[in-house]
PDB file of N, CA and C in Angstrom:
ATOM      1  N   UNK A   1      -1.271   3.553 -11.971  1.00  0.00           N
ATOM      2  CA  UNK A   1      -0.425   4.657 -11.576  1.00  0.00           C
ATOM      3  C   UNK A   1       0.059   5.334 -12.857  1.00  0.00           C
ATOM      4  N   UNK A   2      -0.040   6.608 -12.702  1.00  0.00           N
ATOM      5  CA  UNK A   2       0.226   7.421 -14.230  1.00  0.00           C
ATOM      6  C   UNK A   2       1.485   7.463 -14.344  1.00  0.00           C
ATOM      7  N   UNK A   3       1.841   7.949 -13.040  1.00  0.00           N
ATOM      8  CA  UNK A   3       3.649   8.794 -13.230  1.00  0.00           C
ATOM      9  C   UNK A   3       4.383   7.256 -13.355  1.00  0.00           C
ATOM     10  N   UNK A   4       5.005   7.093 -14.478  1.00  0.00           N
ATOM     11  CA  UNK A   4       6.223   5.936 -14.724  1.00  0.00           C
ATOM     12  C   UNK A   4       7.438   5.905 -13.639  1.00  0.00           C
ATOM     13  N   UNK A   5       7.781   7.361 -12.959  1.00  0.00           N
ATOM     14  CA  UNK A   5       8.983   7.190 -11.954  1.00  0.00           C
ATOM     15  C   UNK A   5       8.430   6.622 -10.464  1.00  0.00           C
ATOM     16  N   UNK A   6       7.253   6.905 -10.172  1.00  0.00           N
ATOM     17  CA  UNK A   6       6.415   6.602  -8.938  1.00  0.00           C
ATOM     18  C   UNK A   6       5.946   5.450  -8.957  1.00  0.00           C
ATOM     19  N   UNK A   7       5.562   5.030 -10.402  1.00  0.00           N
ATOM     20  CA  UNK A   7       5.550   3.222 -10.483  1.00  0.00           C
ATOM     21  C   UNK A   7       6.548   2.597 -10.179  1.00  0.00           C
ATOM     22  N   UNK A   8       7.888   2.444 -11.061  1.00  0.00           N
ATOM     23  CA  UNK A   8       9.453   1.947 -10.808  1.00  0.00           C
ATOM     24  C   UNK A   8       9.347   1.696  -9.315  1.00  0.00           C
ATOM     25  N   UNK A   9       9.095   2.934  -8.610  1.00  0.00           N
ATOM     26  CA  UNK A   9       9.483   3.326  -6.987  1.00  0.00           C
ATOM     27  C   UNK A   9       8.708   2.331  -6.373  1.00  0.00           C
ATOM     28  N   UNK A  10       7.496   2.172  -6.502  1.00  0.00           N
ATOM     29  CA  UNK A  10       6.769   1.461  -5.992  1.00  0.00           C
ATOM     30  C   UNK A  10       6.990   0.192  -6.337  1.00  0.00           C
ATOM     31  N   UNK A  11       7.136  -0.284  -7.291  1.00  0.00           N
ATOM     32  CA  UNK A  11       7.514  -1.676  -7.472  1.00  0.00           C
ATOM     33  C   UNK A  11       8.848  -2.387  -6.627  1.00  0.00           C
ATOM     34  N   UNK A  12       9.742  -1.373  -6.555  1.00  0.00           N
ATOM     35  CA  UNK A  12      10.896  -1.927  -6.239  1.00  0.00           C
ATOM     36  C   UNK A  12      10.398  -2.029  -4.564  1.00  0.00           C
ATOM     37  N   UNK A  13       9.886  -1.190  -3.743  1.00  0.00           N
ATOM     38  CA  UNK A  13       9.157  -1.450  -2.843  1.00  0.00           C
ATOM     39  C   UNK A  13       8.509  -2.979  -2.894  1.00  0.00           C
ATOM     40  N   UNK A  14       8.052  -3.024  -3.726  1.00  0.00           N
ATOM     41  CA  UNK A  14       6.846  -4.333  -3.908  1.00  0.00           C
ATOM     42  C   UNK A  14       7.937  -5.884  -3.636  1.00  0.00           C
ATOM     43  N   UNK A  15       9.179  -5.463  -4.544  1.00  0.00           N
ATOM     44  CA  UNK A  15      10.256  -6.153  -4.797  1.00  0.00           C
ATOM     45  C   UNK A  15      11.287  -6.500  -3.271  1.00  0.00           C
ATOM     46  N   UNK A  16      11.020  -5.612  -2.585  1.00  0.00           N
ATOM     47  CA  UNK A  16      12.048  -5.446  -1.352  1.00  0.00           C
ATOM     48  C   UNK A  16      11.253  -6.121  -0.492  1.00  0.00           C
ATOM     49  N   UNK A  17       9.961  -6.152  -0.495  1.00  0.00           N
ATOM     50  CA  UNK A  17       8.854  -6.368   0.689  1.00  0.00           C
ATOM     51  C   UNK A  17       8.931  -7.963   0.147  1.00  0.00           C
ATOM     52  N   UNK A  18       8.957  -8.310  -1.048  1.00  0.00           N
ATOM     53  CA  UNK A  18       8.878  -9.825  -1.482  1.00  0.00           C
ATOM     54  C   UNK A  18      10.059 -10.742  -1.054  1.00  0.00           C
ATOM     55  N   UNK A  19      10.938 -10.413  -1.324  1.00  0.00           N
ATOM     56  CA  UNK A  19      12.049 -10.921  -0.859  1.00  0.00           C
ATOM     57  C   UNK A  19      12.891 -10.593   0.696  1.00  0.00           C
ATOM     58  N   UNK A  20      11.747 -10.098   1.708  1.00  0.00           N
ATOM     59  CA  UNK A  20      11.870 -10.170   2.956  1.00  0.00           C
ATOM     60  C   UNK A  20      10.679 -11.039   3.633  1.00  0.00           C
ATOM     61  N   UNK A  21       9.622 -11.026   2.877  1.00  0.00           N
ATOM     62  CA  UNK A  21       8.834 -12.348   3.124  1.00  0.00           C
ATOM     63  C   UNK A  21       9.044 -13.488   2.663  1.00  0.00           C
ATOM     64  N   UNK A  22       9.947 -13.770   1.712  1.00  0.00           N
ATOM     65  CA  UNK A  22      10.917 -15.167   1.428  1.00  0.00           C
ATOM     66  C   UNK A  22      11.982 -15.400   2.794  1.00  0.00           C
ATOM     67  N   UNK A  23      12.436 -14.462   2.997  1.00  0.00           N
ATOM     68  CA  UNK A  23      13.457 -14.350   4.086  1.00  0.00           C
ATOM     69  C   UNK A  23      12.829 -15.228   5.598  1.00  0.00           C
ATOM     70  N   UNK A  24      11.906 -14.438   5.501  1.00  0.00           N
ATOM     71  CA  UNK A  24      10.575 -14.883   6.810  1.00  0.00           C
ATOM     72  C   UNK A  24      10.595 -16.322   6.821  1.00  0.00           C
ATOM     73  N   UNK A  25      10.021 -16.922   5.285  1.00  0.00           N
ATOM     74  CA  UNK A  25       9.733 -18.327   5.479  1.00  0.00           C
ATOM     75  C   UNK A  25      11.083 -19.214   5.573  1.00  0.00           C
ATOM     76  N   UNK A  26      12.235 -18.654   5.017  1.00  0.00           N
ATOM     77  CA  UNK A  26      13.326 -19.170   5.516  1.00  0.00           C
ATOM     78  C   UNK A  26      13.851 -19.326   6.618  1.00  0.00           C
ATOM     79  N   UNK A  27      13.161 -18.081   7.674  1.00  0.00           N
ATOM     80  CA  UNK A  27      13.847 -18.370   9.326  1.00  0.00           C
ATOM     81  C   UNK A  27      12.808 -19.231   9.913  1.00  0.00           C
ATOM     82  N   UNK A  28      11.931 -19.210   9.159  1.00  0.00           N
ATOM     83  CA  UNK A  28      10.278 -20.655  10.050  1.00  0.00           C
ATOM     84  C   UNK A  28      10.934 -22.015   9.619  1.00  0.00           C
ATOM     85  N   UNK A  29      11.463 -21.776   8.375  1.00  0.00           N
ATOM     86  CA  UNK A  29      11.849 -23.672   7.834  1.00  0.00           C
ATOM     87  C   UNK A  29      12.662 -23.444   8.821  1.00  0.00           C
ATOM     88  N   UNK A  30      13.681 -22.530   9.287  1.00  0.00           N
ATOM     89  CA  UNK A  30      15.049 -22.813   9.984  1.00  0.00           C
ATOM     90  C   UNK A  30      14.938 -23.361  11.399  1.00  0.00           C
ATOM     91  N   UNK A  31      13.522 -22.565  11.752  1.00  0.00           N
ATOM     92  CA  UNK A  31      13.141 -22.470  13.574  1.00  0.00           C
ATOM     93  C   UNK A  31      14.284 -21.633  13.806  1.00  0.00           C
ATOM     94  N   UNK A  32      14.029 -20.633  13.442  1.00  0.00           N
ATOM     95  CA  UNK A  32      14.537 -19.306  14.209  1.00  0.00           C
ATOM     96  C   UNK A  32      13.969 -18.844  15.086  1.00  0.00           C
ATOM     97  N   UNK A  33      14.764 -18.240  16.309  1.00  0.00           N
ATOM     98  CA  UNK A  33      14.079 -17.761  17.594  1.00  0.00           C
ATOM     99  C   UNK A  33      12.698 -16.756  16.872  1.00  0.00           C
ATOM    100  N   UNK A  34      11.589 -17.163  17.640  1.00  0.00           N
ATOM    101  CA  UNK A  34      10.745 -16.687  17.277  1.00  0.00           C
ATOM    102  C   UNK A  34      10.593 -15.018  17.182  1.00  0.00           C
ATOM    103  N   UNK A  35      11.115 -14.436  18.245  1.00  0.00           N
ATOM    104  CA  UNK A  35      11.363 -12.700  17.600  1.00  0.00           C
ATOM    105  C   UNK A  35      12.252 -12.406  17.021  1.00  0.00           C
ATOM    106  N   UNK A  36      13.224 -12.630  16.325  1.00  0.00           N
ATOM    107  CA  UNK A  36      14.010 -12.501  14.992  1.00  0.00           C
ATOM    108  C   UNK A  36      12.737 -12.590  13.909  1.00  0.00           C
ATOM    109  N   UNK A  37      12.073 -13.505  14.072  1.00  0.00           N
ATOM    110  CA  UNK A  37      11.165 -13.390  13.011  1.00  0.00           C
ATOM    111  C   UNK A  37      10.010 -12.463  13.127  1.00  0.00           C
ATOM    112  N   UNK A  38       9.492 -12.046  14.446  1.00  0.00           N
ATOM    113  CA  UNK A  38       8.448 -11.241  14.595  1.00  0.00           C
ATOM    114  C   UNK A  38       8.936  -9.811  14.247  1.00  0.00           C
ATOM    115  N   UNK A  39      10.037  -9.647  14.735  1.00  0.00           N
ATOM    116  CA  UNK A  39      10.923  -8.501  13.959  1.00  0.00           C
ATOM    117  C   UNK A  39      10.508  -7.937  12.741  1.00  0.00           C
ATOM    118  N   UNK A  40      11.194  -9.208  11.866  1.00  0.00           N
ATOM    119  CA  UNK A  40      11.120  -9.161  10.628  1.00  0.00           C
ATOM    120  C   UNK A  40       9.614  -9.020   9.889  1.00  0.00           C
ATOM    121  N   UNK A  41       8.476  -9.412  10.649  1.00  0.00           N
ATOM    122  CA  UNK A  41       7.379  -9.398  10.037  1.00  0.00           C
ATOM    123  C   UNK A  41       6.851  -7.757  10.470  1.00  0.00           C
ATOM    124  N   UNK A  42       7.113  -7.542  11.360  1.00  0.00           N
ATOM    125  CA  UNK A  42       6.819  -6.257  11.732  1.00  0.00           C
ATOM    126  C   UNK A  42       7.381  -5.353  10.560  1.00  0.00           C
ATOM    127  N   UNK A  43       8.273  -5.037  10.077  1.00  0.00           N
ATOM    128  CA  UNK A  43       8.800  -4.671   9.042  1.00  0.00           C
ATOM    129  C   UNK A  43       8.551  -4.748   7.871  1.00  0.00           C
ATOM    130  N   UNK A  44       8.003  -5.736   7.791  1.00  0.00           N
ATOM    131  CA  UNK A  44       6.866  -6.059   6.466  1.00  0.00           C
ATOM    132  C   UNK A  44       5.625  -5.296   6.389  1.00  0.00           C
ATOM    133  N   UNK A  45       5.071  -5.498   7.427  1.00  0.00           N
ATOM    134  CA  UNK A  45       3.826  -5.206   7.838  1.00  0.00           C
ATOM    135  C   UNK A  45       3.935  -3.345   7.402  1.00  0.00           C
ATOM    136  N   UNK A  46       4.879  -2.882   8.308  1.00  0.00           N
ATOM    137  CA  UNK A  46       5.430  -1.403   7.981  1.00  0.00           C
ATOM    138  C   UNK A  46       5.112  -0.846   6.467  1.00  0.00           C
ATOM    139  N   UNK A  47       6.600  -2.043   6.071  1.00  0.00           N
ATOM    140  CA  UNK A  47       6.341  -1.432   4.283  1.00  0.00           C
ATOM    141  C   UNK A  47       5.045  -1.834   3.898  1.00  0.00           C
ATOM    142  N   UNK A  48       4.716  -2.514   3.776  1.00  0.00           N
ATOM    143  CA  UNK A  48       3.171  -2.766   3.086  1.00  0.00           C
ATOM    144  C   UNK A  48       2.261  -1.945   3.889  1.00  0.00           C
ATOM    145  N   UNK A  49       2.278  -1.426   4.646  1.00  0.00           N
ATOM    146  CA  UNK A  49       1.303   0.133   5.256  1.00  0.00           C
ATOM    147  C   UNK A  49       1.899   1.359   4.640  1.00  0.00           C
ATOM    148  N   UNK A  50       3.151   1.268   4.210  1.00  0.00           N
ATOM    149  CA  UNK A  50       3.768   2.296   3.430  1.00  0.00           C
ATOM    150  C   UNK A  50       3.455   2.487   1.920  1.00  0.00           C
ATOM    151  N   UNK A  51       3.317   0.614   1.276  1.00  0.00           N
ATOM    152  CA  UNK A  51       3.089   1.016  -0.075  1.00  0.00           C
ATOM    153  C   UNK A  51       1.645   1.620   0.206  1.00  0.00           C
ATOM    154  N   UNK A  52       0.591   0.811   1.085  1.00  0.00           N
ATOM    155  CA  UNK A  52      -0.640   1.002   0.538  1.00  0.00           C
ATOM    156  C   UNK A  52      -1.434   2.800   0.881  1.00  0.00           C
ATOM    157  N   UNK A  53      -0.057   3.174   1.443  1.00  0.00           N
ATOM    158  CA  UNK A  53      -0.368   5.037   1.562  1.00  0.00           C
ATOM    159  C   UNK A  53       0.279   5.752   0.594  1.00  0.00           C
ATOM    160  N   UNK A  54       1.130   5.335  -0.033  1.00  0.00           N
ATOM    161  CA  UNK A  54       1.407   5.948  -1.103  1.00  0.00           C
ATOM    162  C   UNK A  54       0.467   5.587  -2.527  1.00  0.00           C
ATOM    163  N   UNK A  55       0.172   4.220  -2.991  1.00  0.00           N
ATOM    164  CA  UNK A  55      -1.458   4.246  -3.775  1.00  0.00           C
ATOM    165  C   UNK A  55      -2.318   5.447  -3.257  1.00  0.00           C
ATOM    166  N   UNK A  56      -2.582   5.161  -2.107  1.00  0.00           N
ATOM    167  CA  UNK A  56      -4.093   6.266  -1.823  1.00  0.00           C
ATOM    168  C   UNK A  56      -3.406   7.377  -1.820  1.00  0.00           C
ATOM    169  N   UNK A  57      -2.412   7.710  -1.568  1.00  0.00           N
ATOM    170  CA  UNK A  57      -2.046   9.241  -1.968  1.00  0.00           C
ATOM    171  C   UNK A  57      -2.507   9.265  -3.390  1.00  0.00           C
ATOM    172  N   UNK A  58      -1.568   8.509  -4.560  1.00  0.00           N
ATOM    173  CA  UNK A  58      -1.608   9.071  -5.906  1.00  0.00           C
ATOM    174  C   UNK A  58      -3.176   8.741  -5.977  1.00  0.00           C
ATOM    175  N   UNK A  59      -4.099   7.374  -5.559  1.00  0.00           N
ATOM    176  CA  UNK A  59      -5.450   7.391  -6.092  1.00  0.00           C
ATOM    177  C   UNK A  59      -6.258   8.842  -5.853  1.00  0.00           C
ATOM    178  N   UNK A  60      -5.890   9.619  -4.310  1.00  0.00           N
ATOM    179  CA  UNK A  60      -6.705  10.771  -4.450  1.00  0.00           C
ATOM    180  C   UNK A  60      -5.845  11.849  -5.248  1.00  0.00           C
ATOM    181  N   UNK A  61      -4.679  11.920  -5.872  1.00  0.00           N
ATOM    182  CA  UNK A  61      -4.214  13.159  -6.500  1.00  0.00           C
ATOM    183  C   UNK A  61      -4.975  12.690  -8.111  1.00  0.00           C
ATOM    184  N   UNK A  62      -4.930  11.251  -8.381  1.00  0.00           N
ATOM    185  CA  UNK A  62      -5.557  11.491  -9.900  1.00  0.00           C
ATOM    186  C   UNK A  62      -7.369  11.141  -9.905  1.00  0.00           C
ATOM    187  N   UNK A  63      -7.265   9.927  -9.589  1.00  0.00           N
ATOM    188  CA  UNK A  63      -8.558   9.344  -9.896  1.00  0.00           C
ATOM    189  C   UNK A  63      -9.995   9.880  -9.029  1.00  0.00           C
ATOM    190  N   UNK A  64      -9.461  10.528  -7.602  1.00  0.00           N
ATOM    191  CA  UNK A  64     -10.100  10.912  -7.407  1.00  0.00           C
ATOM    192  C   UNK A  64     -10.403  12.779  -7.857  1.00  0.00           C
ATOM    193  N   UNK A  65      -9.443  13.375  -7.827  1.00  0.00           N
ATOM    194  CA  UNK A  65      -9.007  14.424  -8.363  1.00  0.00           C
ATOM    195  C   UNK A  65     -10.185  14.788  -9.640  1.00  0.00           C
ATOM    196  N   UNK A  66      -9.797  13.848 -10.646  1.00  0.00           N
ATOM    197  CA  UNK A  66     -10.868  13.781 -11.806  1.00  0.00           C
ATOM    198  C   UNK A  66     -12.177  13.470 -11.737  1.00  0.00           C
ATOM    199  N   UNK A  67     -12.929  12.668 -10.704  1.00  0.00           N
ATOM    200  CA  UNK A  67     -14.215  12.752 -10.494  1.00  0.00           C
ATOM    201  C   UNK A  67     -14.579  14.064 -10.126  1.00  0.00           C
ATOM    202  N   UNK A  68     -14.024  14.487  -9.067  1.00  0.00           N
ATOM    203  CA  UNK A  68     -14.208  15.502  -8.556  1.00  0.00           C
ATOM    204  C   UNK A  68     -14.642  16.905  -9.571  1.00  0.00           C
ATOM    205  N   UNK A  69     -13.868  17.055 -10.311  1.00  0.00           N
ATOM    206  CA  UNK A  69     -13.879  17.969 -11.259  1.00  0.00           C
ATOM    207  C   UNK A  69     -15.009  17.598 -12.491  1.00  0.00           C
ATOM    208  N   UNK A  70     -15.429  16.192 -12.875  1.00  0.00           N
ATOM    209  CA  UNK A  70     -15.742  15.654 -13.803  1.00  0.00           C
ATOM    210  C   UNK A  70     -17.372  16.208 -13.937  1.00  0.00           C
ATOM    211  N   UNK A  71     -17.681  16.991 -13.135  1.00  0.00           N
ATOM    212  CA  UNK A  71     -19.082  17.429 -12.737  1.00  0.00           C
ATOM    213  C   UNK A  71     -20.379  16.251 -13.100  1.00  0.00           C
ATOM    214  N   UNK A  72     -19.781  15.240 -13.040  1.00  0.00           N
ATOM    215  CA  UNK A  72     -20.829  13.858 -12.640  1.00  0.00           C
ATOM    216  C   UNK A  72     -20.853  13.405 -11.460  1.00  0.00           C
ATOM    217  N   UNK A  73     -22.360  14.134 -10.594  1.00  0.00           N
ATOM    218  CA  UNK A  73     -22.787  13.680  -9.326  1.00  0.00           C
ATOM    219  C   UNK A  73     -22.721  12.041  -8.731  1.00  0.00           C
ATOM    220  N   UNK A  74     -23.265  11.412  -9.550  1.00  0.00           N
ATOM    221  CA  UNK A  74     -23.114  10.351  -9.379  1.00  0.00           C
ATOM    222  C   UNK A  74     -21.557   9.504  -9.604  1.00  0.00           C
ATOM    223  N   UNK A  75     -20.693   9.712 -10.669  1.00  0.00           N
ATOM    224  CA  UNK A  75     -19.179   9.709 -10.222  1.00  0.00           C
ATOM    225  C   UNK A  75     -18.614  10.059  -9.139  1.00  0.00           C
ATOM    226  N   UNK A  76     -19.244  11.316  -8.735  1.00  0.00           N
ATOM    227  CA  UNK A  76     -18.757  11.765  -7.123  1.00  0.00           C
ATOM    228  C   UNK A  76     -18.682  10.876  -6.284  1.00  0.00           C
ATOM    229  N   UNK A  77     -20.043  11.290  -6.302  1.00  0.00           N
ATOM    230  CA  UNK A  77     -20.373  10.091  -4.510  1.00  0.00           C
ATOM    231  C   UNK A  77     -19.919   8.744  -4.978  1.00  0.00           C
ATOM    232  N   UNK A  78     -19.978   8.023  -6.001  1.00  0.00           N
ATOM    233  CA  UNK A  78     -19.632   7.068  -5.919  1.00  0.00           C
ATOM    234  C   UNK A  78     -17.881   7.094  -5.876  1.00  0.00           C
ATOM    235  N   UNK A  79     -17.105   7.538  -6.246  1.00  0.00           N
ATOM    236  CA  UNK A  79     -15.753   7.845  -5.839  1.00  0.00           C
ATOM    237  C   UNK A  79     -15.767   8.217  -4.391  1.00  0.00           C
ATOM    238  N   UNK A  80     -16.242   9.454  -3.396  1.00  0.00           N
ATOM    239  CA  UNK A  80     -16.398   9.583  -2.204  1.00  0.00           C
ATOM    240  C   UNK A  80     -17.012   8.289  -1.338  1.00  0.00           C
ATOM    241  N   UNK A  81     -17.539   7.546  -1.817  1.00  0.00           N
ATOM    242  CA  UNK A  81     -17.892   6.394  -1.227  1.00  0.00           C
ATOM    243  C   UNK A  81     -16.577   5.502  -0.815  1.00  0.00           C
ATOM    244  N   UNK A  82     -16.073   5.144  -2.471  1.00  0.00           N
ATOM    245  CA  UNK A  82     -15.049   4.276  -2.495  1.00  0.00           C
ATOM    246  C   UNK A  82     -13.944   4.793  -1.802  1.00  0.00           C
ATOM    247  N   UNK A  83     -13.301   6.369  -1.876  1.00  0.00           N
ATOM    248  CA  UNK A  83     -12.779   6.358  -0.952  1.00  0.00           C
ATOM    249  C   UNK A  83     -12.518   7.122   1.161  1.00  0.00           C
ATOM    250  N   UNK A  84     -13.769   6.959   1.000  1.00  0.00           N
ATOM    251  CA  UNK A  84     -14.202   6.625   2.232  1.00  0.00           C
ATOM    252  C   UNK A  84     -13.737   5.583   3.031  1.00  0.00           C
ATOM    253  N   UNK A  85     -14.011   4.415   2.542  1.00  0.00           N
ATOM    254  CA  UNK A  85     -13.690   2.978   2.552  1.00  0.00           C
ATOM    255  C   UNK A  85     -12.472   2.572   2.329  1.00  0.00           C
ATOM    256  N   UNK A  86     -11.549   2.997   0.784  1.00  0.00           N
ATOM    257  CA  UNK A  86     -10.329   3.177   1.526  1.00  0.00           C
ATOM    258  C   UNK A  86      -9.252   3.757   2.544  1.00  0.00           C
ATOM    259  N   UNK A  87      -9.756   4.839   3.353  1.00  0.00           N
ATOM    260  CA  UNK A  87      -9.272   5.447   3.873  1.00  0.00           C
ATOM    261  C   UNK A  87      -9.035   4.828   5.390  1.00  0.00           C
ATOM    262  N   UNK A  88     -10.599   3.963   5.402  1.00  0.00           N
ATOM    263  CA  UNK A  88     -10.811   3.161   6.997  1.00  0.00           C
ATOM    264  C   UNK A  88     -10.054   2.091   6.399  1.00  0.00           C
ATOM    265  N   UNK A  89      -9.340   1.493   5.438  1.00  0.00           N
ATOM    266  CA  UNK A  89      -8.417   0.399   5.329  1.00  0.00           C
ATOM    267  C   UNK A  89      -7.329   1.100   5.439  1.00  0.00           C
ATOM    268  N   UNK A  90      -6.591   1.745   5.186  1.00  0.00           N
ATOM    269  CA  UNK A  90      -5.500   2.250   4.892  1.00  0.00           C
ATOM    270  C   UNK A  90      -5.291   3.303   5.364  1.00  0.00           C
ATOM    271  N   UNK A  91      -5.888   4.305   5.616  1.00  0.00           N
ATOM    272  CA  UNK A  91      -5.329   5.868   6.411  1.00  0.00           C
ATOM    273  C   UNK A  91      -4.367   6.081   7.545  1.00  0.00           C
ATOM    274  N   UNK A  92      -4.710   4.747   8.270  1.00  0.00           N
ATOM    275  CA  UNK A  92      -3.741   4.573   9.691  1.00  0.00           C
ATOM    276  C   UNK A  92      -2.290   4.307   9.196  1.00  0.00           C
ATOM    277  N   UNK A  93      -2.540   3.765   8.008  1.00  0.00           N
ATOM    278  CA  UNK A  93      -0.741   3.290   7.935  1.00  0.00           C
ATOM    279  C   UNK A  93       0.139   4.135   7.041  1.00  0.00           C
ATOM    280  N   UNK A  94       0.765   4.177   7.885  1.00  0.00           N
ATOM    281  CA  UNK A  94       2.079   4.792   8.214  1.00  0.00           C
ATOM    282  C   UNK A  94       3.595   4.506   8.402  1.00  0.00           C
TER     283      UNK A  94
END
């Protein structure tokens, strides 16, 4: 990730999502009613569909951005390939 303020952002994301999946394994050691915890994983699940759309945002504003322009055919498609493929992993989430 280029931009240093969009990294920070994202990390602390990374940071919030980590220490709610610690949380998780703390209500399983506890035997917490089981949807308190499905809750909580749902919410996980969320942010981590959130970080991994904000990567593919910035991957297509730079990396793909620059193939594109880079007038190497074969950089192309092979970038349009790759993200092709990320898009069927990740495009849905939201």
């Amino acid at each position: 990730m280029k931009d240093p303020a969009k990294k920070k952002k994202l990390l602390a994301r990374l940071r919030r999502l980590e220490g709610q999946l610690a949380a998780v394994a703390r209500m399983v050691e506890e035997d917490r009613h089981c949807p308190e915890v499905l809750v909580q994983i749902a919410a996980i699940k969320g942010g981590m569909g959130r970080v991994g759309q904000l990567l593919l945002e910035e991957h297509v504003r730079t990396c793909v951005a620059d193939a594109l322009q880079s007038g190497d055919a074969d950089e192309r498609d092979a970038t349009l390939t790759e993200l092709t493929d990320l898009m069927g992993r990740f495009g849905g989430a939201k």
